[in-house]
Structures are given as structure tokens and as C-alpha cells.
N, C-alpha and C. Protein backbone atom coordinates (compact mmCIF):
# COMPACT_ATOMS: atom_id res chain seq x y z
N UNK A 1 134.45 -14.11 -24.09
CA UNK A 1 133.69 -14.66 -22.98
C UNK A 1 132.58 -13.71 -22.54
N UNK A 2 132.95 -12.44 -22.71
CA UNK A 2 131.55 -11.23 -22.08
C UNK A 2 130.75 -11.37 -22.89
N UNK A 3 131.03 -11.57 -24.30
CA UNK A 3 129.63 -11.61 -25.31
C UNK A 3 129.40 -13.35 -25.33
N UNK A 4 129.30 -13.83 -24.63
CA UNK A 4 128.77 -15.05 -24.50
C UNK A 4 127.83 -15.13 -22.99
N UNK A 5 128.28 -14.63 -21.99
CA UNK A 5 127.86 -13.87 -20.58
C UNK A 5 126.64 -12.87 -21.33
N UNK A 6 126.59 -12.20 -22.10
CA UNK A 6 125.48 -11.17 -22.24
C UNK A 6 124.86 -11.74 -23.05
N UNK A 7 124.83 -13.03 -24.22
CA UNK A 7 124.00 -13.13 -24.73
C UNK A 7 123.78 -14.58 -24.47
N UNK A 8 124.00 -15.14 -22.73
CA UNK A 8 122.78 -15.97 -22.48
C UNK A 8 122.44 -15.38 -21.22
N UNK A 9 122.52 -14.05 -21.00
CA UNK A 9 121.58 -12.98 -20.33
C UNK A 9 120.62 -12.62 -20.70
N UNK A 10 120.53 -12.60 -22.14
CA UNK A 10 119.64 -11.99 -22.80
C UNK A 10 118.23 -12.95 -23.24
N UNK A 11 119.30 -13.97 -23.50
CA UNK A 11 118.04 -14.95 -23.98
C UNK A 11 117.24 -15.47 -22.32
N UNK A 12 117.79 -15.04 -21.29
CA UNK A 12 117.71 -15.95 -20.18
C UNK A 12 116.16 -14.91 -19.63
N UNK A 13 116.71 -13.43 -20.16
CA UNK A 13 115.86 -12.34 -19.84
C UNK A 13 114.48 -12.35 -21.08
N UNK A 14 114.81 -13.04 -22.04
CA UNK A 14 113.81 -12.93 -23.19
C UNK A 14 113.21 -14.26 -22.72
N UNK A 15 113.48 -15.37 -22.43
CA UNK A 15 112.45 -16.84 -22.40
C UNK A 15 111.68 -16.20 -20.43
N UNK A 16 112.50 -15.60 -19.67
CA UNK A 16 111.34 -15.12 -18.66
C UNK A 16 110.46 -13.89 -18.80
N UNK A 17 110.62 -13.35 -19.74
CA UNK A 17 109.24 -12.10 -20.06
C UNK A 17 108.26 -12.80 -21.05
N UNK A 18 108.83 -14.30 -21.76
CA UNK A 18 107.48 -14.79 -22.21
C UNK A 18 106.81 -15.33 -21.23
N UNK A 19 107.94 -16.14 -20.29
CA UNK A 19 106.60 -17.25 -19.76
C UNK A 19 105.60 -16.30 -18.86
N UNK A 20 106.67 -15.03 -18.06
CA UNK A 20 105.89 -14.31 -17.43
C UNK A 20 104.53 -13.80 -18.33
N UNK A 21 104.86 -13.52 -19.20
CA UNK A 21 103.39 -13.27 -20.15
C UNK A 21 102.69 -14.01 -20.60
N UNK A 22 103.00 -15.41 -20.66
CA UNK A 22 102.25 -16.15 -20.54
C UNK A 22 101.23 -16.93 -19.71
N UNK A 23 102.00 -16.70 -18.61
CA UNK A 23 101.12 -17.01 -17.41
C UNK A 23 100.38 -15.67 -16.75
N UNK A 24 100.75 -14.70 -17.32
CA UNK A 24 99.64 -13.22 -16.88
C UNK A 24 98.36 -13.69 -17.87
N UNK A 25 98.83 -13.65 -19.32
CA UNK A 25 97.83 -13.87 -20.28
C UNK A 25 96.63 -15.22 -19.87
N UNK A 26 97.58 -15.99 -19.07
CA UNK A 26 96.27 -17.19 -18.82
C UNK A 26 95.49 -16.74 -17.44
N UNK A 27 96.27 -16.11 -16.32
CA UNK A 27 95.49 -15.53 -15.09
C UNK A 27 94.09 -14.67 -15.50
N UNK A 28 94.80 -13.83 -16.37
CA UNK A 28 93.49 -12.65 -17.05
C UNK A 28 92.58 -13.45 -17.70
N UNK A 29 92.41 -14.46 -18.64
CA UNK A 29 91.79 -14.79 -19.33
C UNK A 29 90.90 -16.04 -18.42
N UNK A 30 91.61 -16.26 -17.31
CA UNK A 30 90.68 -17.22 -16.21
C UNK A 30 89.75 -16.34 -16.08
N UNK A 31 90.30 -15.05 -15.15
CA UNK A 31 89.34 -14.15 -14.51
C UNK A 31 88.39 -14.08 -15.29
N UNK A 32 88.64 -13.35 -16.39
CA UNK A 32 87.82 -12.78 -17.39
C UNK A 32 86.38 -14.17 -17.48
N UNK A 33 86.73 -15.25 -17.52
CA UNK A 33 85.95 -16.31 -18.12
C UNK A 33 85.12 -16.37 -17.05
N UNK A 34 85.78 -16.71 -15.65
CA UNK A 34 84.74 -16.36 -14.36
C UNK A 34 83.85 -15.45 -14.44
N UNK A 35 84.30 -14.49 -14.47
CA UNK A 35 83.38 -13.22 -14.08
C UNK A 35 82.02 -12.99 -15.04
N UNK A 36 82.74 -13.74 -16.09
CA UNK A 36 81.77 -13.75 -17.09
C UNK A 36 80.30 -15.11 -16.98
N UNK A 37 80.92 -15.95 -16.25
CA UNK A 37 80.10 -17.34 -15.73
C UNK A 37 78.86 -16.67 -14.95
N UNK A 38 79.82 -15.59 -13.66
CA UNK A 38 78.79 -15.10 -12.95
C UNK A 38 78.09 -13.98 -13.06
N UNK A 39 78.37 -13.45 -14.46
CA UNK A 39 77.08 -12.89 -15.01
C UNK A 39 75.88 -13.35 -15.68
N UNK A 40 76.80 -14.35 -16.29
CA UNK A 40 75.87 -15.79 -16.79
C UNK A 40 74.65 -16.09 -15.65
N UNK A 41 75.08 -16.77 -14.55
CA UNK A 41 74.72 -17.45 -13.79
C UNK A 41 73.35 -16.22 -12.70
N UNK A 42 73.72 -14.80 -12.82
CA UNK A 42 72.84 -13.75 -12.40
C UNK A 42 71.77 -13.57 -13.41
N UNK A 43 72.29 -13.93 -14.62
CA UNK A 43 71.66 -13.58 -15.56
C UNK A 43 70.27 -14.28 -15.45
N UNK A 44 70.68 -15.86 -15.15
CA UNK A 44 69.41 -16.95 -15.02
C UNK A 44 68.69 -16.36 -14.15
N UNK A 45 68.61 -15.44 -13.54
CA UNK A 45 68.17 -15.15 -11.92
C UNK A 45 67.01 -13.98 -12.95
N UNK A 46 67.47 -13.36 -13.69
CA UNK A 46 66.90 -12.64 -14.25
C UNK A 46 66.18 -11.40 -13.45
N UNK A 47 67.19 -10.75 -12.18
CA UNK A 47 67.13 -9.81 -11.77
C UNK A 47 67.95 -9.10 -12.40
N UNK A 48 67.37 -7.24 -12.95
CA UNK A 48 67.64 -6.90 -13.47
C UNK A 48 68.90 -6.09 -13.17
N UNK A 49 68.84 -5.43 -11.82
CA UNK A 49 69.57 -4.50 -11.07
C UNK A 49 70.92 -5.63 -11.04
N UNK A 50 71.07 -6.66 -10.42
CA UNK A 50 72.42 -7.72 -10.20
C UNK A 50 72.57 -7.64 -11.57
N UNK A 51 72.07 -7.81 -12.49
CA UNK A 51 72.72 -8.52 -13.64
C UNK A 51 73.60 -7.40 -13.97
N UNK A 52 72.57 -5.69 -13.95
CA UNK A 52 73.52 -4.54 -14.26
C UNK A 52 75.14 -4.14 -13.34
N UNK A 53 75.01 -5.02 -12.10
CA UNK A 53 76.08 -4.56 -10.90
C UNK A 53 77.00 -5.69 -11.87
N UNK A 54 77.12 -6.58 -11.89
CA UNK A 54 77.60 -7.80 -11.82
C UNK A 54 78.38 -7.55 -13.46
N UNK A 55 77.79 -6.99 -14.54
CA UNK A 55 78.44 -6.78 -15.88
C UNK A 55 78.93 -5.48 -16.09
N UNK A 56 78.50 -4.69 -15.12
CA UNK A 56 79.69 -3.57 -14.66
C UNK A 56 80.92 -3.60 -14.08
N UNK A 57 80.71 -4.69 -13.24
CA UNK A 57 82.06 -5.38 -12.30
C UNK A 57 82.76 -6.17 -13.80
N UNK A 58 82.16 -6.78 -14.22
CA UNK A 58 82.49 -7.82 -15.46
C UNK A 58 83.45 -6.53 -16.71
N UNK A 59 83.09 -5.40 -16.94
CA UNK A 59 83.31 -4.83 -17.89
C UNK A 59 84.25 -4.04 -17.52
N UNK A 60 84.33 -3.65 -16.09
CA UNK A 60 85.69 -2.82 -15.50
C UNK A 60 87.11 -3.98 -15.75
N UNK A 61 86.67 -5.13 -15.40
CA UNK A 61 87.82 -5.81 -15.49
C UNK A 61 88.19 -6.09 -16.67
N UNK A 62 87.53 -6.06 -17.88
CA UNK A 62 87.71 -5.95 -19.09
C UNK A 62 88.77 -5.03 -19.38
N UNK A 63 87.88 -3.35 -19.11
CA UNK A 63 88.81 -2.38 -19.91
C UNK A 63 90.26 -2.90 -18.71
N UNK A 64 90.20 -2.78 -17.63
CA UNK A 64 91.50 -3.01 -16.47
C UNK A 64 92.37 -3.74 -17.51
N UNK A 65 92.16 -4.52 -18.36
CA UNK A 65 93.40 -6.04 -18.93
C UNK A 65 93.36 -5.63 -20.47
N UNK A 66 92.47 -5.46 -20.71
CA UNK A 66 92.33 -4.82 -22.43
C UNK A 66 93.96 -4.34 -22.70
N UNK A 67 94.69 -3.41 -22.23
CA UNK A 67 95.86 -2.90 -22.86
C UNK A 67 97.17 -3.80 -22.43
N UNK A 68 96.81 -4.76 -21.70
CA UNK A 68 98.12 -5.99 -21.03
C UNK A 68 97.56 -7.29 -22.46
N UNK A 69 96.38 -7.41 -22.65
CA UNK A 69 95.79 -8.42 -23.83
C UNK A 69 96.31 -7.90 -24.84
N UNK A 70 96.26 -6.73 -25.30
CA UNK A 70 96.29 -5.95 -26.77
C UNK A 70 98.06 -6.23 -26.63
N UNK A 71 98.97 -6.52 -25.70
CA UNK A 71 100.04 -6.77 -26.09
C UNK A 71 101.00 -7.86 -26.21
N UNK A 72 100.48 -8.88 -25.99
CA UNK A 72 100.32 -10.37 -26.21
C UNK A 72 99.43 -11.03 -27.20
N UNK A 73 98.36 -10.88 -27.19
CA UNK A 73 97.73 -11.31 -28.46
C UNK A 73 97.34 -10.59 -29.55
N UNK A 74 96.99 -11.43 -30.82
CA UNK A 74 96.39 -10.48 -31.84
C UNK A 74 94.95 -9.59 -31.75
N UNK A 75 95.40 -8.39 -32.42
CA UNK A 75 94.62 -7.53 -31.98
C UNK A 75 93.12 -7.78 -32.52
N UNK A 76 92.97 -8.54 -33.82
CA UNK A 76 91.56 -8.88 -34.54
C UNK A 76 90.73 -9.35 -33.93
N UNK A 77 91.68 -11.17 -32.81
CA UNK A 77 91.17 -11.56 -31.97
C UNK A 77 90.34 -10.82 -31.01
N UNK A 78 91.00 -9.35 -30.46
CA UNK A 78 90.68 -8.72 -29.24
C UNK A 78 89.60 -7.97 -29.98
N UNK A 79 89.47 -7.39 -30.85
CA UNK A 79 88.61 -6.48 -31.41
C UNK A 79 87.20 -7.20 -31.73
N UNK A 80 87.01 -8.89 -31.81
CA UNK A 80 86.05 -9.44 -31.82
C UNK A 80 85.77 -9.39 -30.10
N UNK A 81 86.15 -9.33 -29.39
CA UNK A 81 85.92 -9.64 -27.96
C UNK A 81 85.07 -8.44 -27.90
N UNK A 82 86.09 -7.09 -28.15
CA UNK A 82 85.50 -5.66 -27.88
C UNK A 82 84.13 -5.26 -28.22
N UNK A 83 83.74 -6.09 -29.45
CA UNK A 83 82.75 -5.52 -30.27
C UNK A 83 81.19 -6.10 -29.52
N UNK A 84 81.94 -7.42 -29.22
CA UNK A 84 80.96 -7.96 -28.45
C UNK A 84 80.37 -7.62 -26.66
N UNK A 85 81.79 -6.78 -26.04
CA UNK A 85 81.19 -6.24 -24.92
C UNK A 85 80.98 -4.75 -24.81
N UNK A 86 80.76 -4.29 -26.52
CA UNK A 86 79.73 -3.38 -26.61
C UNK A 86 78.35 -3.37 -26.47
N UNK A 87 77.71 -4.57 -27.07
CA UNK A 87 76.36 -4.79 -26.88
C UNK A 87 75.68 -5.31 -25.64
N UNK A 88 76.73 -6.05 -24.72
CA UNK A 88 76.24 -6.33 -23.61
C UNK A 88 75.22 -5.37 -22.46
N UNK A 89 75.48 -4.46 -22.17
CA UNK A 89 74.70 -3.30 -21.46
C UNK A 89 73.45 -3.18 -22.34
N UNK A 90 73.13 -2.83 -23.78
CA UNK A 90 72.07 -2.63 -24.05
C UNK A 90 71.25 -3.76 -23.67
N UNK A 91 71.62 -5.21 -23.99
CA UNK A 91 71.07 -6.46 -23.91
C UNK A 91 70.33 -6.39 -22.37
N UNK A 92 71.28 -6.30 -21.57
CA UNK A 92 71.19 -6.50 -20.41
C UNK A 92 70.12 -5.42 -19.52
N UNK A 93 69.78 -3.84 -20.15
CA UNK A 93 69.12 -2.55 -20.25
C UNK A 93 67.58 -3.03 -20.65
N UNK A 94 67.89 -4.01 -21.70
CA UNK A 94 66.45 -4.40 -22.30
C UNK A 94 65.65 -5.83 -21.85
N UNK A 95 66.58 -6.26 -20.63
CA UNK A 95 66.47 -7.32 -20.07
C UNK A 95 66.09 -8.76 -21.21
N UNK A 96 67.57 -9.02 -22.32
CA UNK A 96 67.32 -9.88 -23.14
C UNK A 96 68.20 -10.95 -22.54
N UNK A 97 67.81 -11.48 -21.67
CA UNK A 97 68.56 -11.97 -20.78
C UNK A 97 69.37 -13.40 -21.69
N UNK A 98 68.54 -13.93 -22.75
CA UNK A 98 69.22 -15.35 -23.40
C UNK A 98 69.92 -14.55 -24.05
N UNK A 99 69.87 -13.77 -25.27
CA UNK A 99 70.59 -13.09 -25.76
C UNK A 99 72.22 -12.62 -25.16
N UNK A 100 71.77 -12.10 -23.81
CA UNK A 100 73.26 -11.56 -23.14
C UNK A 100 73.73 -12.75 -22.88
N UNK A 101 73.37 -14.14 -22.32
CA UNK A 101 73.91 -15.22 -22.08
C UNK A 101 74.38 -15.58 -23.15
N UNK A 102 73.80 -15.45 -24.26
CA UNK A 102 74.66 -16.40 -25.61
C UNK A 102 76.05 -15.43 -25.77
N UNK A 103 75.99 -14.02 -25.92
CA UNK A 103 77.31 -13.37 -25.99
C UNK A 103 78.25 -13.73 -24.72
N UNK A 104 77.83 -13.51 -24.02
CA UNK A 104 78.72 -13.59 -22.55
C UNK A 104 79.66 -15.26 -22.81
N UNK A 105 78.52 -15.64 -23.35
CA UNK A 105 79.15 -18.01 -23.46
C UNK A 105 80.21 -17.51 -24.82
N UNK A 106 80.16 -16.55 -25.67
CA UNK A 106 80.70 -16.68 -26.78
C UNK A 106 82.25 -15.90 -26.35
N UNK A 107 82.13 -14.70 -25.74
CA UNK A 107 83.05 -14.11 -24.97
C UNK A 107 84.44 -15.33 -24.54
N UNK A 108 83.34 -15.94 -23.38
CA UNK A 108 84.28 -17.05 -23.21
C UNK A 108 84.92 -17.78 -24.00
N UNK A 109 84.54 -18.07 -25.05
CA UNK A 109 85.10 -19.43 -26.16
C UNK A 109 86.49 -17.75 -26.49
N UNK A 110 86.15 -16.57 -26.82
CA UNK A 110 87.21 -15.85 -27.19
C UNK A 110 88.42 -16.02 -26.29
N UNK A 111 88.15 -15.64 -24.58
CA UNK A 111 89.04 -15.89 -23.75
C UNK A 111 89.85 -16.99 -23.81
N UNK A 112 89.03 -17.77 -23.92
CA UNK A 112 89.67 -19.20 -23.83
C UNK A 112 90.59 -19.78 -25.33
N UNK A 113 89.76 -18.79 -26.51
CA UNK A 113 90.91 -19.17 -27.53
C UNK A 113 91.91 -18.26 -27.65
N UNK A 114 92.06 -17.24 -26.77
CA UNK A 114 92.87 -15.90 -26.39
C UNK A 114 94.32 -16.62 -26.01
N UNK A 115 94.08 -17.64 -25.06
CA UNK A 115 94.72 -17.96 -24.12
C UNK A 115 95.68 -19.66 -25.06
N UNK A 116 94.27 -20.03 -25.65
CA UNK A 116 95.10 -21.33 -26.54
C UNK A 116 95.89 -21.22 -27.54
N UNK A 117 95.56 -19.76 -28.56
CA UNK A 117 96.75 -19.32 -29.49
C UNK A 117 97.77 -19.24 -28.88
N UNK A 118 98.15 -18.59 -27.65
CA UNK A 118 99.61 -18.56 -27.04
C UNK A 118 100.05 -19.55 -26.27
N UNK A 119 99.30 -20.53 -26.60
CA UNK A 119 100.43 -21.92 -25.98
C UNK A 119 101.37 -22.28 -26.89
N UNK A 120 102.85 -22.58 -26.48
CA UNK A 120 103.58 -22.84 -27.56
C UNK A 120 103.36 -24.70 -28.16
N UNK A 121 102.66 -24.25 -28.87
CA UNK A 121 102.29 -25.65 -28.89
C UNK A 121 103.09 -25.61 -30.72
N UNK A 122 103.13 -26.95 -31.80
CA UNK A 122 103.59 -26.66 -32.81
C UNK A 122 102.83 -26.06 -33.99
N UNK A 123 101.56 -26.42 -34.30
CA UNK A 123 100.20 -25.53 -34.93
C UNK A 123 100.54 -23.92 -34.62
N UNK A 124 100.78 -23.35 -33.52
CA UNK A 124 100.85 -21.96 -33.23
C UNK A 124 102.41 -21.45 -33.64
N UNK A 125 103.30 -22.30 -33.51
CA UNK A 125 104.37 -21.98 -34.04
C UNK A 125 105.15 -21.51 -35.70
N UNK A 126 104.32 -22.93 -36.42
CA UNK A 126 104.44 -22.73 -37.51
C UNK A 126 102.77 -22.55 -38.18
């Protein structure tokens, strides 16, 4: 009876550290998509100084979730994200303002497929 008691403890403790990570993984990947809208959306403004405050704010919250992402999803996925909010600051330095908008829109489609690989859906399963 105790090893029946501990091992639907276990599973009871293993199905709540997914969903909990699952629903962290979709909170972060909201934020992330926001923050990224309203750099977008500064961007149109095409002031240079906001756009730099605003993708500094955008890029702190990045590295902030980067090592909670890197442990839930695949890392290739994340390493396309990374590569891409390397170039952002120069873009944004050289005031290429469509340019930073097309990465920033592409960012998003990453977040957002960040977040759709880990639905347990049956495609992701098998």
C-alpha cells in the first residue's frame, strides 16, 4: 500500500511541475510578445531615444526568462530567438526602423511557436 501512496505522489508531483511549466512558459512568452508589439509600435513613431529605452526594457526581459525558456523548450528553437535579439540594438542604433520591425514581428512568430510546441496536443507528442 506505501508504494502505491508514493507512486501516485509522484506522478501527482510530476503532472503539477508540468502544468506549472506550462503555464509559466505561456505567461513569459505573452510578455515577451507584448513588449515586443510595443517596441514595434515605438518603432512606427520612429523616435530614436524611445525606441532605444523601450528595446532595452524589451531585452532585459529577455535575458530575465532566457534560463526558465532554455528549460522547457528546445534549445535550437531558443538559439534562433537569441541570434535574432542580437541584431536588434544595431538596427535600432542605425535607426533601420522597418528592418527592426520585421525582426521584432519574426521574434514573435518564435514566442508564439515557443509556446505552441508545448501544448500537449497529439503532433507534439508523437
Amino acid at each position: 500500500m506505501k508504494r502505491i501512496i508514493i507512486a501516485a505522489v509522484c506522478l501527482v508531483l510530476a503532472i503539477s511541475l508540468a502544468v506549472f511549466g506550462f503555464l509559466n512558459l505561456r505567461k513569459i512568452t505573452r510578455e515577451l510578445t507584448d513588449s515586443a508589439a510595443r517596441v514595434i509600435a515605438v518603432a512606427e513613431t520612429q523616435d530614436k531615444q524611445a525606441v532605444l529605452t523601450e528595446l532595452q526594457t524589451f531585452s532585459e526581459k529577455f535575458a530575465k526568462h532566457k534560463k526558465m525558456l532554455g528549460a522547457f523548450v528546445n534549445h535550437s528553437e531558443l538559439d534562433e530567438a537569441d541570434i535574432l535579439m542580437r541584431g536588434l540594438q544595431d538596427k535600432a542604433e542605425q535607426e533601420s526602423y522597418a528592418e527592426l520591425a520585421e525582426d521584432l514581428r519574426e521574434l514573435q512568430y518564435h514566442f508564439s511557436h515557443l509556446h505552441d510546441t508545448e501544448l500537449p496536443k497529439f503532433e507534439n507528442i508523437f
